[in-house]
N, C-alpha and C. Protein backbone atom coordinates (compact mmCIF):
# COMPACT_ATOMS: atom_id res chain seq x y z
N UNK A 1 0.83 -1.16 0.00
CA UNK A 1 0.00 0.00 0.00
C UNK A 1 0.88 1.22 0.00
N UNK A 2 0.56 2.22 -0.67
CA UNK A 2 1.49 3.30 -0.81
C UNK A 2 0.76 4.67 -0.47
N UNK A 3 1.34 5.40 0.29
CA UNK A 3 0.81 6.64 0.51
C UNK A 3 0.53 7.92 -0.81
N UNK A 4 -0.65 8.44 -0.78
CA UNK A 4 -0.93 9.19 -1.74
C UNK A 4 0.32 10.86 -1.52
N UNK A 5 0.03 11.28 -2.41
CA UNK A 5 0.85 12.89 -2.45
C UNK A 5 2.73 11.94 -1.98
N UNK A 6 3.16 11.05 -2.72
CA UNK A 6 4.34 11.25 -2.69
C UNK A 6 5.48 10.77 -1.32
N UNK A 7 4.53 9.87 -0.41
CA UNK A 7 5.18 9.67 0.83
C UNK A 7 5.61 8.51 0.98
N UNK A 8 5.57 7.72 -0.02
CA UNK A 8 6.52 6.72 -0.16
C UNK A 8 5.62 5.43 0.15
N UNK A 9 6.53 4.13 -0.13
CA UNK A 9 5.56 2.55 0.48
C UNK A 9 6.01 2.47 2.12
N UNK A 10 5.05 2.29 2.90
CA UNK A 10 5.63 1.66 4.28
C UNK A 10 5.22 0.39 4.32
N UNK A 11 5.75 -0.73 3.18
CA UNK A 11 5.34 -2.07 3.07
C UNK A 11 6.62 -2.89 4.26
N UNK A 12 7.63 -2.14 4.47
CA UNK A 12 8.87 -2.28 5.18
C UNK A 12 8.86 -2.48 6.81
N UNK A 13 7.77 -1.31 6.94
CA UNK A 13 6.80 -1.59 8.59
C UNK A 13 6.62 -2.18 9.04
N UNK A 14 5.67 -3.52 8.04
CA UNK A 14 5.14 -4.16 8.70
C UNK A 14 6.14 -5.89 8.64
N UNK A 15 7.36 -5.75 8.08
CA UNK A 15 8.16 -6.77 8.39
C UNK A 15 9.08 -6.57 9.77
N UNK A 16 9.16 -7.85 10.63
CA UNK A 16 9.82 -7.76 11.74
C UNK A 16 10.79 -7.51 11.98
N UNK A 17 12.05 -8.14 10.94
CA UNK A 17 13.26 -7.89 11.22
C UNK A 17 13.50 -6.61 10.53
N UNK A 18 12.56 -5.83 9.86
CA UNK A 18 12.90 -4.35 9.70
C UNK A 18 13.20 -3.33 10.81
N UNK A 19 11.78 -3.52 11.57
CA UNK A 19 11.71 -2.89 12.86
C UNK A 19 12.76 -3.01 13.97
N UNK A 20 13.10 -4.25 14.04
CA UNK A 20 14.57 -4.65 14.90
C UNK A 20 16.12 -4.48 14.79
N UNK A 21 16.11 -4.11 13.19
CA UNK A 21 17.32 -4.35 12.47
C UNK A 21 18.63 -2.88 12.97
N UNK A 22 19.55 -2.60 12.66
CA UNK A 22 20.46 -1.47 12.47
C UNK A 22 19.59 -0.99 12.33
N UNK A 23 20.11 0.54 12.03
CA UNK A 23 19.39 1.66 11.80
C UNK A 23 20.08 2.05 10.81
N UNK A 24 21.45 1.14 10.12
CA UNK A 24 22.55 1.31 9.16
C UNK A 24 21.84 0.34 7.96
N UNK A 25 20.58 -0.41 8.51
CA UNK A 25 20.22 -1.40 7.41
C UNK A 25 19.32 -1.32 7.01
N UNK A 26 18.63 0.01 7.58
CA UNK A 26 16.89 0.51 6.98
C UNK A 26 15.98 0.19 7.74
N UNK A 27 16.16 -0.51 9.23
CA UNK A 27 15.49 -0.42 9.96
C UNK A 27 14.74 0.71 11.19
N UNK A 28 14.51 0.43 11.71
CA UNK A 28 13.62 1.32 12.79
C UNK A 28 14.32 0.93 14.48
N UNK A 29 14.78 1.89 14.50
CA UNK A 29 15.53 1.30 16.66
C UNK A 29 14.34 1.57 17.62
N UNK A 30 14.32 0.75 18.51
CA UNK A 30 13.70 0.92 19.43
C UNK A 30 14.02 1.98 20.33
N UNK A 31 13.30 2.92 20.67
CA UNK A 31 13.42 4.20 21.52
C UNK A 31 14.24 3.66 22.98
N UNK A 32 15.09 3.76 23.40
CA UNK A 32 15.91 4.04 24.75
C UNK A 32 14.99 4.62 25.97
N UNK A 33 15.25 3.85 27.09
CA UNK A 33 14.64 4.53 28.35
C UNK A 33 15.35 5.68 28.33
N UNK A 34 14.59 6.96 28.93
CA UNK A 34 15.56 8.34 28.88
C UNK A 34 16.25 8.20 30.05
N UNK A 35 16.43 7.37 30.90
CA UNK A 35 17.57 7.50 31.97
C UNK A 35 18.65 6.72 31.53
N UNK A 36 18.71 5.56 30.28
CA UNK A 36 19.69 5.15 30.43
C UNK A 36 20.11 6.10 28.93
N UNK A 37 19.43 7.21 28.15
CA UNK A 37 19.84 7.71 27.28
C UNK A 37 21.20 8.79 28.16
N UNK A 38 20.19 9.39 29.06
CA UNK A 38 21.16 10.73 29.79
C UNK A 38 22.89 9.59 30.44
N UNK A 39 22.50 8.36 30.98
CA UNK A 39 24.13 7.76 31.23
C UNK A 39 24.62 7.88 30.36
N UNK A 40 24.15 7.31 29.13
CA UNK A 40 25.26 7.16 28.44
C UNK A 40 25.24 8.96 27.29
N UNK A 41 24.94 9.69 27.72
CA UNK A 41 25.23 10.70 27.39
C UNK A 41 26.59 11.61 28.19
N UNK A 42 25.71 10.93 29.92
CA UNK A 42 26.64 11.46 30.67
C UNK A 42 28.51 10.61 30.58
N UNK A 43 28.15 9.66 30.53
CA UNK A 43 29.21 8.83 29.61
C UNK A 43 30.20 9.23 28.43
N UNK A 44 29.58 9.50 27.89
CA UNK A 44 30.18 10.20 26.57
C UNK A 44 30.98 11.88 27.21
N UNK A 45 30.06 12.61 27.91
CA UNK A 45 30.62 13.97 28.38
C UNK A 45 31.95 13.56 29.34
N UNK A 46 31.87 12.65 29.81
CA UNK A 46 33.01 12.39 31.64
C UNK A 46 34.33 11.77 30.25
N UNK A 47 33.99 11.32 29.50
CA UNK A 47 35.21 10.98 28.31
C UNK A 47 35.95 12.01 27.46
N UNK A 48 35.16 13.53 27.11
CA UNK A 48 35.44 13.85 26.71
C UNK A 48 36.28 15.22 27.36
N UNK A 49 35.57 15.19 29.22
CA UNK A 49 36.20 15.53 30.04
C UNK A 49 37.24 15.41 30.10
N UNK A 50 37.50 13.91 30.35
CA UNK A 50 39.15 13.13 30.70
C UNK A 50 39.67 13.76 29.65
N UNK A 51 39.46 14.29 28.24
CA UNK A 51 40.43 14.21 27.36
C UNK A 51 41.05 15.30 27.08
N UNK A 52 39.85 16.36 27.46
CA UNK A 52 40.04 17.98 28.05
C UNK A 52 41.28 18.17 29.09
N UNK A 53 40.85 17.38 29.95
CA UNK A 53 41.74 17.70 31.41
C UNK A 53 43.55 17.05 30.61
N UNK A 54 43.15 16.02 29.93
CA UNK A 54 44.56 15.62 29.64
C UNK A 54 45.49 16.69 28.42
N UNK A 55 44.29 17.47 27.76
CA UNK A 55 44.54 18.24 26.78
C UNK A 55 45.20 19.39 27.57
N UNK A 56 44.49 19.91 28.59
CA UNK A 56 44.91 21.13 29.34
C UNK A 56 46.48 20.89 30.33
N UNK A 57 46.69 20.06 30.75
CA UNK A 57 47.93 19.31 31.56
C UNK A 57 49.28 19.54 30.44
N UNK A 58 48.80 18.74 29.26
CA UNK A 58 49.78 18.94 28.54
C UNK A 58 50.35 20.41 28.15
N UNK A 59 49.39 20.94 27.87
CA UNK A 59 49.34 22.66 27.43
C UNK A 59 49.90 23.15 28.76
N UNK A 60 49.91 23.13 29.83
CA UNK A 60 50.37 23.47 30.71
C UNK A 60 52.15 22.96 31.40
N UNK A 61 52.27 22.10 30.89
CA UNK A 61 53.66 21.26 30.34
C UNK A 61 54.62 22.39 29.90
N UNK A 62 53.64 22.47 28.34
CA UNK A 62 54.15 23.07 27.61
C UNK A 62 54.68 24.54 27.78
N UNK A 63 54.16 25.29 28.46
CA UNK A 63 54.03 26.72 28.83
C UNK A 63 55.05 26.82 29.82
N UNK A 64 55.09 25.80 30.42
CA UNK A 64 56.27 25.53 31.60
C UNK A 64 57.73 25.45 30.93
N UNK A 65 57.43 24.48 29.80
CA UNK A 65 59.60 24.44 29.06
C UNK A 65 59.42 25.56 28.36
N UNK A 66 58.33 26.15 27.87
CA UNK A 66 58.20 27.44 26.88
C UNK A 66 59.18 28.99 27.78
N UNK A 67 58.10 29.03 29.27
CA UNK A 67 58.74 30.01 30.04
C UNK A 67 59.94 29.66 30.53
N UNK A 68 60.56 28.43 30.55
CA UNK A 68 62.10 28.54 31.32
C UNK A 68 63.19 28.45 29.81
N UNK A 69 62.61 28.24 28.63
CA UNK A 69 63.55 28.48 27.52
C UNK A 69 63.41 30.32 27.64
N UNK A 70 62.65 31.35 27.59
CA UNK A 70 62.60 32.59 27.47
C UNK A 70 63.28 33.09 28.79
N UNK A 71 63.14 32.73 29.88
CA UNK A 71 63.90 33.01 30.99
C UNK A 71 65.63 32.89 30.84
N UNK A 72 65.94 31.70 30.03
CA UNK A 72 67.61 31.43 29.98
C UNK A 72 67.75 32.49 28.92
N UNK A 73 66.99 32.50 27.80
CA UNK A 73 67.08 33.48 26.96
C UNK A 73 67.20 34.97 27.16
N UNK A 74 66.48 35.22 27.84
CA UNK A 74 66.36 36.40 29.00
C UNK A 74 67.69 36.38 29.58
N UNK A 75 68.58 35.65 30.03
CA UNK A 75 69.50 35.70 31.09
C UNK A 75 70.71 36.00 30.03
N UNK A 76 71.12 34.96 29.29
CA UNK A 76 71.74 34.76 27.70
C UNK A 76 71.95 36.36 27.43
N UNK A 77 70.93 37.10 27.00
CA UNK A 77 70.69 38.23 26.42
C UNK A 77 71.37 39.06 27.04
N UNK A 78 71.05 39.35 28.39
CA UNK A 78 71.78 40.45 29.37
C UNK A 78 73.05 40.36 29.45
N UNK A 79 73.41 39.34 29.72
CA UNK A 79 75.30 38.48 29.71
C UNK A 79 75.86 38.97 28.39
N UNK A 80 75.02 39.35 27.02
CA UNK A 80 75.28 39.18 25.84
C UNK A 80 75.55 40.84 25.62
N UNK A 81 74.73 41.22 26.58
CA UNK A 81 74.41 42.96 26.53
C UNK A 81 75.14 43.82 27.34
N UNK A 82 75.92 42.77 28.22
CA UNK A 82 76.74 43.24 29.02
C UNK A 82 78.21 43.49 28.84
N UNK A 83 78.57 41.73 27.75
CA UNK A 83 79.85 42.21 27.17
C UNK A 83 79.83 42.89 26.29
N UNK A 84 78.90 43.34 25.79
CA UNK A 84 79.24 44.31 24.46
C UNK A 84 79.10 45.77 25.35
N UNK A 85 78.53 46.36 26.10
CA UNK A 85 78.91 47.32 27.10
C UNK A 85 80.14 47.47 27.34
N UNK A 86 80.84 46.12 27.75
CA UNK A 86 82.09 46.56 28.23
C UNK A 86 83.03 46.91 27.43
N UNK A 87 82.98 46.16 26.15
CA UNK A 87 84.03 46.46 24.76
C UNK A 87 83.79 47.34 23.94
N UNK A 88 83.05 48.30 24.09
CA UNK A 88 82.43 49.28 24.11
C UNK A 88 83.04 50.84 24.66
N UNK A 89 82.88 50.20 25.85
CA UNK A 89 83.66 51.30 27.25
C UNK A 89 85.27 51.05 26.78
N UNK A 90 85.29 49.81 26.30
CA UNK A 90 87.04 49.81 26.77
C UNK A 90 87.53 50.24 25.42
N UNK A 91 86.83 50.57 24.35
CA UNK A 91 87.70 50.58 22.64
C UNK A 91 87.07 52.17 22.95
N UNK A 92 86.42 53.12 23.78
CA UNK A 92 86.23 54.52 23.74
C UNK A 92 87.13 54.76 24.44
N UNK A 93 87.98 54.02 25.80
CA UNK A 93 88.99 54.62 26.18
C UNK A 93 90.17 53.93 25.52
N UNK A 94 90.22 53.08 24.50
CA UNK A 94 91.67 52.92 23.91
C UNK A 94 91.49 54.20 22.73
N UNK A 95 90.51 54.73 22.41
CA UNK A 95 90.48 55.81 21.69
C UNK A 95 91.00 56.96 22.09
N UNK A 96 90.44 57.04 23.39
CA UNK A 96 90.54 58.51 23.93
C UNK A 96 91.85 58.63 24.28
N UNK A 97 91.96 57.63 25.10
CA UNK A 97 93.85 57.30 25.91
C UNK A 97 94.75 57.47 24.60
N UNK A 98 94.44 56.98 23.09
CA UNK A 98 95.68 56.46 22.31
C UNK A 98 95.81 58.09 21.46
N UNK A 99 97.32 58.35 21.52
CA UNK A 99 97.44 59.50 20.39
C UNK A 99 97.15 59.18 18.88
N UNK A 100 96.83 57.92 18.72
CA UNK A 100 96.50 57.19 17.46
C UNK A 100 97.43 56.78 16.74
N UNK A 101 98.43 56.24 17.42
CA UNK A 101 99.74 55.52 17.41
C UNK A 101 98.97 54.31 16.69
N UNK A 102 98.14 53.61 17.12
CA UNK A 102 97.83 52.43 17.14
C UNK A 102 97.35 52.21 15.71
N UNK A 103 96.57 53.30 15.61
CA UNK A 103 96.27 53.13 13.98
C UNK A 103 97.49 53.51 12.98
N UNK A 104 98.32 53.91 12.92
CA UNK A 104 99.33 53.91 12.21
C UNK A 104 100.17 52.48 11.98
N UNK A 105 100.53 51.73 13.51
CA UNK A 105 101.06 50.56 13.44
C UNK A 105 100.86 49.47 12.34
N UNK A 106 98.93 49.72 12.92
CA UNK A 106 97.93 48.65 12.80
C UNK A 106 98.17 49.23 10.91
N UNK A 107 97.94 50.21 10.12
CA UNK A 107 98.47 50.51 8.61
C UNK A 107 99.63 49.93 8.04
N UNK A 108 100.74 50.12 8.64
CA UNK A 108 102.18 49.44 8.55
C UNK A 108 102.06 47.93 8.73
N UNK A 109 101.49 47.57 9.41
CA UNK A 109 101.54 45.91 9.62
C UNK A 109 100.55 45.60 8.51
N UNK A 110 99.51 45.77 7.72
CA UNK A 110 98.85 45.44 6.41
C UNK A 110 99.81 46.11 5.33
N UNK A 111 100.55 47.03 5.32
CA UNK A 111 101.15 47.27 4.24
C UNK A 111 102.08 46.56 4.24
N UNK A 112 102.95 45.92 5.42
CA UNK A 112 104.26 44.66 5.53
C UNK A 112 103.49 43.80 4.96
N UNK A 113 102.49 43.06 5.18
CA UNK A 113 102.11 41.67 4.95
C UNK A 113 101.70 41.69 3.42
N UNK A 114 101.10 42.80 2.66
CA UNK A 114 100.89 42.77 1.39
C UNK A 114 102.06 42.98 0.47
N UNK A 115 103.17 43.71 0.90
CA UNK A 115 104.59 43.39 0.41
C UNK A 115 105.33 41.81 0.59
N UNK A 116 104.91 41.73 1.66
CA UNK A 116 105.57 40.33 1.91
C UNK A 116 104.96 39.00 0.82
N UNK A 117 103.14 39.42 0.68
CA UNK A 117 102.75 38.79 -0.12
C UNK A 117 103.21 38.67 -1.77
N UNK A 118 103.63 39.81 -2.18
CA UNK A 118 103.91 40.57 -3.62
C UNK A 118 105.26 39.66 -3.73
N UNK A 119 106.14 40.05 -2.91
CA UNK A 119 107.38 39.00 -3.19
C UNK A 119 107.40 37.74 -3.10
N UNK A 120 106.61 36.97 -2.38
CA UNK A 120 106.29 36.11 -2.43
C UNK A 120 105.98 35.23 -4.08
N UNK A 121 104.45 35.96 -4.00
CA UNK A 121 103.89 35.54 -5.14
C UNK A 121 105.26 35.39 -6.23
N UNK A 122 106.17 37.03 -6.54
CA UNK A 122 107.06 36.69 -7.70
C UNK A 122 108.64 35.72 -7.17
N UNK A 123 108.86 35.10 -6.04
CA UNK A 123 109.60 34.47 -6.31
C UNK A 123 108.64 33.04 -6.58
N UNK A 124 107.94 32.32 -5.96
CA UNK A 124 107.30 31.35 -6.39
C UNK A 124 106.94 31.68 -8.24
N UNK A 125 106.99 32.15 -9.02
CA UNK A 125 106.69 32.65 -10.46
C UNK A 125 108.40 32.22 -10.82
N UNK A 126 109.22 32.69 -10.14
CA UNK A 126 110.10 32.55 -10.64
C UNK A 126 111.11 31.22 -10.70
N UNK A 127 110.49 30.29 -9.34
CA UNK A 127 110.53 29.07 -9.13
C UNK A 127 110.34 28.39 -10.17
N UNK A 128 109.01 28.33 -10.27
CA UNK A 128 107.84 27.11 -11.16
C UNK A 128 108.34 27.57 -13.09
């Protein structure tokens, strides 16, 4: 028997193992007492709890090696900020202290070593 305006056959109804079957196989489930629907609802929530609480622990792990890597970093930095302060202080007073002797030396010792190189190069030429 088929319903008029388009509502389909419910010839399926009235077989038994329809009514009993999956609900994956075209059957019909039997309605759940609502107290044992809310357990296993409440069931499902206390699981997804546990997985929360284990989600949040870890994240909290994490935040923990996160802040003691930025802390050494932090420490690192200052130590880092400190020697350059000092070499700093100490090359403004080799400035100030030096009549600028030093830079003259420091000219002469690159102009020795690029002579030294020049002869070099032409006795090895004159070797080979």
């Amino acid at each position: 028997m088929s319903w008029k305006h388009g509502h389909g056959n419910r010839d399926h109804l009235n077989n038994r193992s329809a009514l009993f079957a999956d609900p994956e196989s075209g059957g019909l489930q039997m309605q759940m007492d609502p107290t044992e629907q809310l357990d296993s609802t409440v069931d499902v929530l206390r699981g997804k709890i546990s997985m929360l609480k284990e989600v949040s622990a870890q994240i909290g792990d994490e935040v923990s090696i996160r802040n003691k890597l930025l802390t050494d970093l932090e420490g690192t930095m200052e130590k880092v900020s400190q020697t350059i302060k000092s070499s700093m202080k100490k090359m403004n007073k080799m400035y100030n202290d030096g009549s600028g002797n030093h830079m003259i030396f420091l000219v002469l010792f690159i102009f020795a070593v690029f002579i030294l190189m020049y002869v070099w190069k032409k006795i090895y030429r004159l070797v080979t």
